[in-house]
PDB file of N, CA and C in Angstrom:
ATOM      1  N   UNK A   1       0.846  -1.183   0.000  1.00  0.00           N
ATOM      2  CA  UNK A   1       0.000   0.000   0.000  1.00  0.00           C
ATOM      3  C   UNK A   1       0.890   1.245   0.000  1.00  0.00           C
ATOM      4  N   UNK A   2       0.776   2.214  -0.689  1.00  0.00           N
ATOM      5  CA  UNK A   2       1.410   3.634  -0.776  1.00  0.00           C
ATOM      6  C   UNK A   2       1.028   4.525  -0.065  1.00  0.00           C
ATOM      7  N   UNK A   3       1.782   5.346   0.166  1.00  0.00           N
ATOM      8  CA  UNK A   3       1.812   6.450   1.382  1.00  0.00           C
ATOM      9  C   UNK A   3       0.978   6.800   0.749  1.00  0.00           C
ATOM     10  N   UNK A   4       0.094   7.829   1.377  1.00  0.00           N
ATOM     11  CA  UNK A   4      -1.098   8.898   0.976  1.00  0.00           C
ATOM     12  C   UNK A   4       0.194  10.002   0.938  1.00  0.00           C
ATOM     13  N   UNK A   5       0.278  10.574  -0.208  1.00  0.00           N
ATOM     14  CA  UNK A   5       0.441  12.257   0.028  1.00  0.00           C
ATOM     15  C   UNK A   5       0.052  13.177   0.713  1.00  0.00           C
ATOM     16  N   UNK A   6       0.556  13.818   1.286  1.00  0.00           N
ATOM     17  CA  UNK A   6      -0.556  15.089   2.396  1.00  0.00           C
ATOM     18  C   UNK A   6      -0.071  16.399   1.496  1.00  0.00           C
ATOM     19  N   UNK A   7      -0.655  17.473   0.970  1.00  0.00           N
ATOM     20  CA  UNK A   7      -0.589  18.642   0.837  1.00  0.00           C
ATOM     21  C   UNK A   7      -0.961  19.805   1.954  1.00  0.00           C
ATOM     22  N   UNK A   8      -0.171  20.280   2.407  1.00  0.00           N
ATOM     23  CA  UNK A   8      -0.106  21.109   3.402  1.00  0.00           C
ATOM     24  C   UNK A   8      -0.234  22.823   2.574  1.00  0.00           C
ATOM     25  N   UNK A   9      -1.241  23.439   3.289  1.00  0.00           N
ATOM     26  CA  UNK A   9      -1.582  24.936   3.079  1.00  0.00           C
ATOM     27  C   UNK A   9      -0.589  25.816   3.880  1.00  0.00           C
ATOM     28  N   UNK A  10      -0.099  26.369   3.031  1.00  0.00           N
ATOM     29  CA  UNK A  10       0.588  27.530   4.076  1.00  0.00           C
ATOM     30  C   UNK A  10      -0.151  28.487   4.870  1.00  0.00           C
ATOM     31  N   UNK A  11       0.226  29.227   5.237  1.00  0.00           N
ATOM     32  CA  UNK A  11      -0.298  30.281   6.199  1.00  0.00           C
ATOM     33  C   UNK A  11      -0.414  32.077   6.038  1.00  0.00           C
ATOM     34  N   UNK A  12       0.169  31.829   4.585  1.00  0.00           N
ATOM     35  CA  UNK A  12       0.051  32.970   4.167  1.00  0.00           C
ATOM     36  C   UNK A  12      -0.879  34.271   4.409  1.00  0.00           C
ATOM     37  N   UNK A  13      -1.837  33.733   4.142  1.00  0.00           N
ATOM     38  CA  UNK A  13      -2.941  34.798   3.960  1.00  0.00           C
ATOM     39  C   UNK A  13      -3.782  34.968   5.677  1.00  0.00           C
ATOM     40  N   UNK A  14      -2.571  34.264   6.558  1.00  0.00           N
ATOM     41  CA  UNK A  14      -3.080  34.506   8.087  1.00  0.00           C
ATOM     42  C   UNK A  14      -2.307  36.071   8.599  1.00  0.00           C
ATOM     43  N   UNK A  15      -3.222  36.809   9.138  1.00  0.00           N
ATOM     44  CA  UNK A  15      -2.918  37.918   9.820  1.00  0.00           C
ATOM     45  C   UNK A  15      -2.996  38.029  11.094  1.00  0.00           C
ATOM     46  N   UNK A  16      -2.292  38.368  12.330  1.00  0.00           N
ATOM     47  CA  UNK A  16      -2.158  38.305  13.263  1.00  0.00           C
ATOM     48  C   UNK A  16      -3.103  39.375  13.875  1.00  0.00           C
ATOM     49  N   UNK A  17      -4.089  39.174  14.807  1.00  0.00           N
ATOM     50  CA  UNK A  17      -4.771  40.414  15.369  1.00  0.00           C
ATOM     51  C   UNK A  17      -4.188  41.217  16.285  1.00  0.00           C
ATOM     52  N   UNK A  18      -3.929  42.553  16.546  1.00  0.00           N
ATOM     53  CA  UNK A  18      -3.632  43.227  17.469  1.00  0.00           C
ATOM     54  C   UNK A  18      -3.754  43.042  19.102  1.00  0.00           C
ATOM     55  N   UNK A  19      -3.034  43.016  19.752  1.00  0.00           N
ATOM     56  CA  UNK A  19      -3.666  42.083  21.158  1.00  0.00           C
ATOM     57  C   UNK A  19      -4.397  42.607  21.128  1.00  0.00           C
ATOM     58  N   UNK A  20      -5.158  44.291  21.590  1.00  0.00           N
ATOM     59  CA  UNK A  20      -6.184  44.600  22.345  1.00  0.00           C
ATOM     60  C   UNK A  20      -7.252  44.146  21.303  1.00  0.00           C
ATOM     61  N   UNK A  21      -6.944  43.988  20.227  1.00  0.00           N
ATOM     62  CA  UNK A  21      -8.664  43.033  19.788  1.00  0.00           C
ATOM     63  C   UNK A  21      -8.562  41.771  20.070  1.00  0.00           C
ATOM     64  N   UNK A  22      -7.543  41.198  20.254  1.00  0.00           N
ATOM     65  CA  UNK A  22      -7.328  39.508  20.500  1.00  0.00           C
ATOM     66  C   UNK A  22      -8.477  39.341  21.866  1.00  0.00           C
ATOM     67  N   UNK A  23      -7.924  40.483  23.051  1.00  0.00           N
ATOM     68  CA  UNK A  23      -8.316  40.236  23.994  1.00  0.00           C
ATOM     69  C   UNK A  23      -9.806  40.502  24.110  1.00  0.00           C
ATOM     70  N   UNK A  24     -10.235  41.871  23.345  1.00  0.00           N
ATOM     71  CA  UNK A  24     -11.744  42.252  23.058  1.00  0.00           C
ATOM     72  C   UNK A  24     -12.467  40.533  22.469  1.00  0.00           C
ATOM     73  N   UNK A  25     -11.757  40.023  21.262  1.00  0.00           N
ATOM     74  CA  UNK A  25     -12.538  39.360  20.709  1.00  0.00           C
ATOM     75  C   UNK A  25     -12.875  38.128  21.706  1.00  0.00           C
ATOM     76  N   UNK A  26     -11.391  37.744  22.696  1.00  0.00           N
ATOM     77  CA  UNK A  26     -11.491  36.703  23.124  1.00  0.00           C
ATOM     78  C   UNK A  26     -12.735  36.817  24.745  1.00  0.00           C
ATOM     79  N   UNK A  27     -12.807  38.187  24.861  1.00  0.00           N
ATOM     80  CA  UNK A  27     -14.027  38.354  26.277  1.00  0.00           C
ATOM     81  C   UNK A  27     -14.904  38.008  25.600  1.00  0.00           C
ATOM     82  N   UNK A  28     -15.475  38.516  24.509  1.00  0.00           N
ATOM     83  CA  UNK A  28     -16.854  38.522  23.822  1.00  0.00           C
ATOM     84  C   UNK A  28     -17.357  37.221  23.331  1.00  0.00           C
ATOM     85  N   UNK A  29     -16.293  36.369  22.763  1.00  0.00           N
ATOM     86  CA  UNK A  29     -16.417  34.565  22.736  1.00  0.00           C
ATOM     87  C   UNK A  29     -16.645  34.419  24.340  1.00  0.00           C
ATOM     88  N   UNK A  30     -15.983  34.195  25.613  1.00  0.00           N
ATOM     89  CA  UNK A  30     -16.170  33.749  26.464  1.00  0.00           C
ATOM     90  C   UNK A  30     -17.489  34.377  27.213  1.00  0.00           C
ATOM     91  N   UNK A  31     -18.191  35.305  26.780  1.00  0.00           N
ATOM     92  CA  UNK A  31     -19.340  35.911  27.140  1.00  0.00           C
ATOM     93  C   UNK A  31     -20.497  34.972  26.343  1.00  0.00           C
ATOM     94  N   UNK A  32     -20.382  34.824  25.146  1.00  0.00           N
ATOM     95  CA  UNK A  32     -21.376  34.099  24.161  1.00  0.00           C
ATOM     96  C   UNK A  32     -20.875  32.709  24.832  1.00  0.00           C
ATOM     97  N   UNK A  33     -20.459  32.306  24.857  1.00  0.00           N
ATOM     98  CA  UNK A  33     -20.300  30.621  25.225  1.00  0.00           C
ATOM     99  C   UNK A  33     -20.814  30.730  26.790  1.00  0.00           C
ATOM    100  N   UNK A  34     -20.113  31.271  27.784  1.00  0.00           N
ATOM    101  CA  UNK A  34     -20.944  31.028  28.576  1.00  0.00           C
ATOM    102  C   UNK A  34     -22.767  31.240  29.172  1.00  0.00           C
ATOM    103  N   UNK A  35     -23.233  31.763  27.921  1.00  0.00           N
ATOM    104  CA  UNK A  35     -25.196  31.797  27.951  1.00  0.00           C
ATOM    105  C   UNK A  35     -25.135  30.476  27.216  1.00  0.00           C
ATOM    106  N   UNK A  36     -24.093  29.374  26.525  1.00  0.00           N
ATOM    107  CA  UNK A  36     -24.926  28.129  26.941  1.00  0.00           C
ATOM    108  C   UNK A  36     -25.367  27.327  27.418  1.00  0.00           C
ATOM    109  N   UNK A  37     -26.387  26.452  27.172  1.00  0.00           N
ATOM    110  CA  UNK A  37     -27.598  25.967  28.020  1.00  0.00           C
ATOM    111  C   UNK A  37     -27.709  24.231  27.349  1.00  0.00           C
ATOM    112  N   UNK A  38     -27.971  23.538  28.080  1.00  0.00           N
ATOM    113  CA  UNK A  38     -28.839  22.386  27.746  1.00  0.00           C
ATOM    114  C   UNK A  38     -30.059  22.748  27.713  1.00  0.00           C
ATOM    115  N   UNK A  39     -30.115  21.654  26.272  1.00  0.00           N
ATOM    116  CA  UNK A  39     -31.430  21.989  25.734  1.00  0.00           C
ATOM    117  C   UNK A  39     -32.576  20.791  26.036  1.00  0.00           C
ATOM    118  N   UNK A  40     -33.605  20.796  26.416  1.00  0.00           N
ATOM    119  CA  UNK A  40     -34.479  19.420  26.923  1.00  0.00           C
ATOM    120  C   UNK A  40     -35.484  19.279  25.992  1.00  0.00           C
ATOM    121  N   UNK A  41     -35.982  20.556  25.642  1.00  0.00           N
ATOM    122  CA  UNK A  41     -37.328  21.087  25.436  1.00  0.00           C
ATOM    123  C   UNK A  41     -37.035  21.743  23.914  1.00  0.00           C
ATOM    124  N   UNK A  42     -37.176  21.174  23.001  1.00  0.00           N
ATOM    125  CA  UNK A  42     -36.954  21.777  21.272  1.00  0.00           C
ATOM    126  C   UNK A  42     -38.381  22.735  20.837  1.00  0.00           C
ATOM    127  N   UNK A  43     -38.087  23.488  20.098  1.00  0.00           N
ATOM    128  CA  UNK A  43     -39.072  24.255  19.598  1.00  0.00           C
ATOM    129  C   UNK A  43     -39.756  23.696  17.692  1.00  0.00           C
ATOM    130  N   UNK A  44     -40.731  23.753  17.575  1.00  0.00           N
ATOM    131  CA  UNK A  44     -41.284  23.235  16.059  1.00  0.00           C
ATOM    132  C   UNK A  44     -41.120  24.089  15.417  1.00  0.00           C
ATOM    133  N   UNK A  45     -40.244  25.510  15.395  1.00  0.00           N
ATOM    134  CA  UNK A  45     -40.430  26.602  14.451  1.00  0.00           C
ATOM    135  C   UNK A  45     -39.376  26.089  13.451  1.00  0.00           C
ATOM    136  N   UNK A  46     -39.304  25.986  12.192  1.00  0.00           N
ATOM    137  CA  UNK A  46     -38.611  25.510  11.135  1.00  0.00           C
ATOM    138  C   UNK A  46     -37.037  26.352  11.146  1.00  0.00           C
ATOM    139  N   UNK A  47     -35.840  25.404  10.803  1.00  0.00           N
ATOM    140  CA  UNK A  47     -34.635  26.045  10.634  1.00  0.00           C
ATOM    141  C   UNK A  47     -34.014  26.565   9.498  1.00  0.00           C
ATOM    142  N   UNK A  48     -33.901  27.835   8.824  1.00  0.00           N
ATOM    143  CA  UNK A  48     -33.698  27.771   7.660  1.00  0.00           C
ATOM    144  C   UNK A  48     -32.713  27.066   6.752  1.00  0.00           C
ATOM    145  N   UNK A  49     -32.525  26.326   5.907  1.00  0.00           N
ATOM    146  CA  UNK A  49     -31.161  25.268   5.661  1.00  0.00           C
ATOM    147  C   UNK A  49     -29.920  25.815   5.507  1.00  0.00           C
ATOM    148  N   UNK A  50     -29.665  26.828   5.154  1.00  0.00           N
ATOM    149  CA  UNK A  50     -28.423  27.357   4.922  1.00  0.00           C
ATOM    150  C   UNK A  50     -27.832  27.952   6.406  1.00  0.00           C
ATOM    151  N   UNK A  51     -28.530  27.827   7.502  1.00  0.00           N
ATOM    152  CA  UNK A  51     -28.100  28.219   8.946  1.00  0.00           C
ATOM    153  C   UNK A  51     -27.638  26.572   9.503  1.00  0.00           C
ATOM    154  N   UNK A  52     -28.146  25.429   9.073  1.00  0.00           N
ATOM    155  CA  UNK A  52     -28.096  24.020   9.370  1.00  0.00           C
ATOM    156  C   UNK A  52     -26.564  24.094   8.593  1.00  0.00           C
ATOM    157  N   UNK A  53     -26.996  24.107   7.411  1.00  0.00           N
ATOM    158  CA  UNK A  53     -25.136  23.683   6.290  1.00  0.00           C
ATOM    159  C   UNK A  53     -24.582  24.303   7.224  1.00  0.00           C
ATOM    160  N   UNK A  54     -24.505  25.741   7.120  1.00  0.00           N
ATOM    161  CA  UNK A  54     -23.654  26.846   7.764  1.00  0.00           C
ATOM    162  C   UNK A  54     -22.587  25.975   9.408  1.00  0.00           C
ATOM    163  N   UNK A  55     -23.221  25.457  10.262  1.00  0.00           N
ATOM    164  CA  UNK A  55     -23.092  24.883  11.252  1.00  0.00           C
ATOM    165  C   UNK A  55     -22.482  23.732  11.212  1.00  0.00           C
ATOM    166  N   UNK A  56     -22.950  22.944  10.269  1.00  0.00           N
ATOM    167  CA  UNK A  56     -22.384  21.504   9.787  1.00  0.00           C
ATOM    168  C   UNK A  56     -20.771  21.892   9.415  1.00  0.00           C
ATOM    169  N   UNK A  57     -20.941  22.576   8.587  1.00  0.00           N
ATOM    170  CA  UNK A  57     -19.493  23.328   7.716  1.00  0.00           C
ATOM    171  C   UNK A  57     -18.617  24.016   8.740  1.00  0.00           C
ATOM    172  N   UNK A  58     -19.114  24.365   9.457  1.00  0.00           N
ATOM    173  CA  UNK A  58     -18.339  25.081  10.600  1.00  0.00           C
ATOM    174  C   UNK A  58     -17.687  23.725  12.054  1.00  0.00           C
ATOM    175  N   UNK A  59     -18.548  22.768  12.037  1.00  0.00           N
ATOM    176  CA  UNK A  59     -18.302  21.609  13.098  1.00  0.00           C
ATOM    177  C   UNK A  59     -17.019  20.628  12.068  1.00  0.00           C
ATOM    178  N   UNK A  60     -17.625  20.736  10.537  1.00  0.00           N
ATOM    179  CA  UNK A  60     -16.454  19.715   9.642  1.00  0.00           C
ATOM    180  C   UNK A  60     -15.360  19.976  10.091  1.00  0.00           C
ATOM    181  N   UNK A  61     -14.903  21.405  10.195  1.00  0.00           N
ATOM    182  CA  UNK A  61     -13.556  21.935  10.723  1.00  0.00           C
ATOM    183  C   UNK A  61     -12.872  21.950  11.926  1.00  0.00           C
ATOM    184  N   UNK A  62     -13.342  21.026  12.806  1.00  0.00           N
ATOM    185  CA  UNK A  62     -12.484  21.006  13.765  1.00  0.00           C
ATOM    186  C   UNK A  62     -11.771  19.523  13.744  1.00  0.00           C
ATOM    187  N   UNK A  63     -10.349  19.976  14.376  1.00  0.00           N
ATOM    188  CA  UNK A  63      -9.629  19.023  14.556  1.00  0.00           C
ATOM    189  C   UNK A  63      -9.696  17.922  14.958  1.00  0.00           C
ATOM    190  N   UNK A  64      -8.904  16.792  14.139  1.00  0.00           N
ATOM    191  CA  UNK A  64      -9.273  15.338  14.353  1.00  0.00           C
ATOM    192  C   UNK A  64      -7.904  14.396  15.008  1.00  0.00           C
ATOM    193  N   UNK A  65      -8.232  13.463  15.497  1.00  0.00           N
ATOM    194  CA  UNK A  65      -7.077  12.585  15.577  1.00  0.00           C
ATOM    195  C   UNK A  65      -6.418  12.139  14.604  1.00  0.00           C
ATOM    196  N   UNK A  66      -5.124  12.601  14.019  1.00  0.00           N
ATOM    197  CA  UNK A  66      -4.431  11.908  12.756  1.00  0.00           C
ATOM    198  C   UNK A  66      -4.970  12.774  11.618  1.00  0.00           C
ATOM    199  N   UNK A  67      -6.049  13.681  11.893  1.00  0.00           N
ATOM    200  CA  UNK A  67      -6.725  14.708  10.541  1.00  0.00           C
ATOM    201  C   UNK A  67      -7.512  13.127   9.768  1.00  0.00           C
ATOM    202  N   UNK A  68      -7.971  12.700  10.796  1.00  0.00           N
ATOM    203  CA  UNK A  68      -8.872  11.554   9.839  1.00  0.00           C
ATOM    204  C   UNK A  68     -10.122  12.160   9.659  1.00  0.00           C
ATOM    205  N   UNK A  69     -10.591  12.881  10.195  1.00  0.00           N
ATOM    206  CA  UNK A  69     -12.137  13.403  10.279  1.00  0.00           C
ATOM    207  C   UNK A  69     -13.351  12.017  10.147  1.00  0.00           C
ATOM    208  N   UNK A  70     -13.218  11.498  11.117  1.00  0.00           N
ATOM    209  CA  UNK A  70     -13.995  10.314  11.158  1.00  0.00           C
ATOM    210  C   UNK A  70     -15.707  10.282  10.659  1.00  0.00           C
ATOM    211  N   UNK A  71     -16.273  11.432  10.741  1.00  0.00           N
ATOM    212  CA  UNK A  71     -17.893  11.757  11.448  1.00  0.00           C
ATOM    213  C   UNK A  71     -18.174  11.409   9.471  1.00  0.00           C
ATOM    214  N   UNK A  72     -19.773  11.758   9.226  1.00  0.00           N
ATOM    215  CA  UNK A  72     -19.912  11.221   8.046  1.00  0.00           C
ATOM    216  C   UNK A  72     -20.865  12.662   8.135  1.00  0.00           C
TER     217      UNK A  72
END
């Protein structure tokens, strides 16, 4: 069996934020994360689909063991 090739992205087009927004941005994440809640009780009001993809596409991206991305 042959190695898989990996192509690796550089980092080019990454910009470093200024601390005092690092730190602004990083209160304002830890403000939004902590109002979450378990949910028990679901609501029937319909989700629009492109807020569902949107979320899906956003969960694809987190890091995996080995970058296998196991989930389907």
């Amino acid at each position: 069996m042959e190695a898989e090739e990996h192509k690796f992205s550089s980092l080019e087009e990454y910009s470093e934020y200024p601390v005092r927004e690092m730190k602004q941005r990083s209160t304002s994440f830890y403000t939004e994360m902590k109002r979450r809640r378990t949910v028990r009780h679901f609501s029937d009001r319909v989700v629009d689909r492109t807020i569902i993809e949107n979320c899906l596409r956003t969960a694809a991206t987190a890091p995996s063991g080995a970058n296998m991305q196991p989930w389907s």
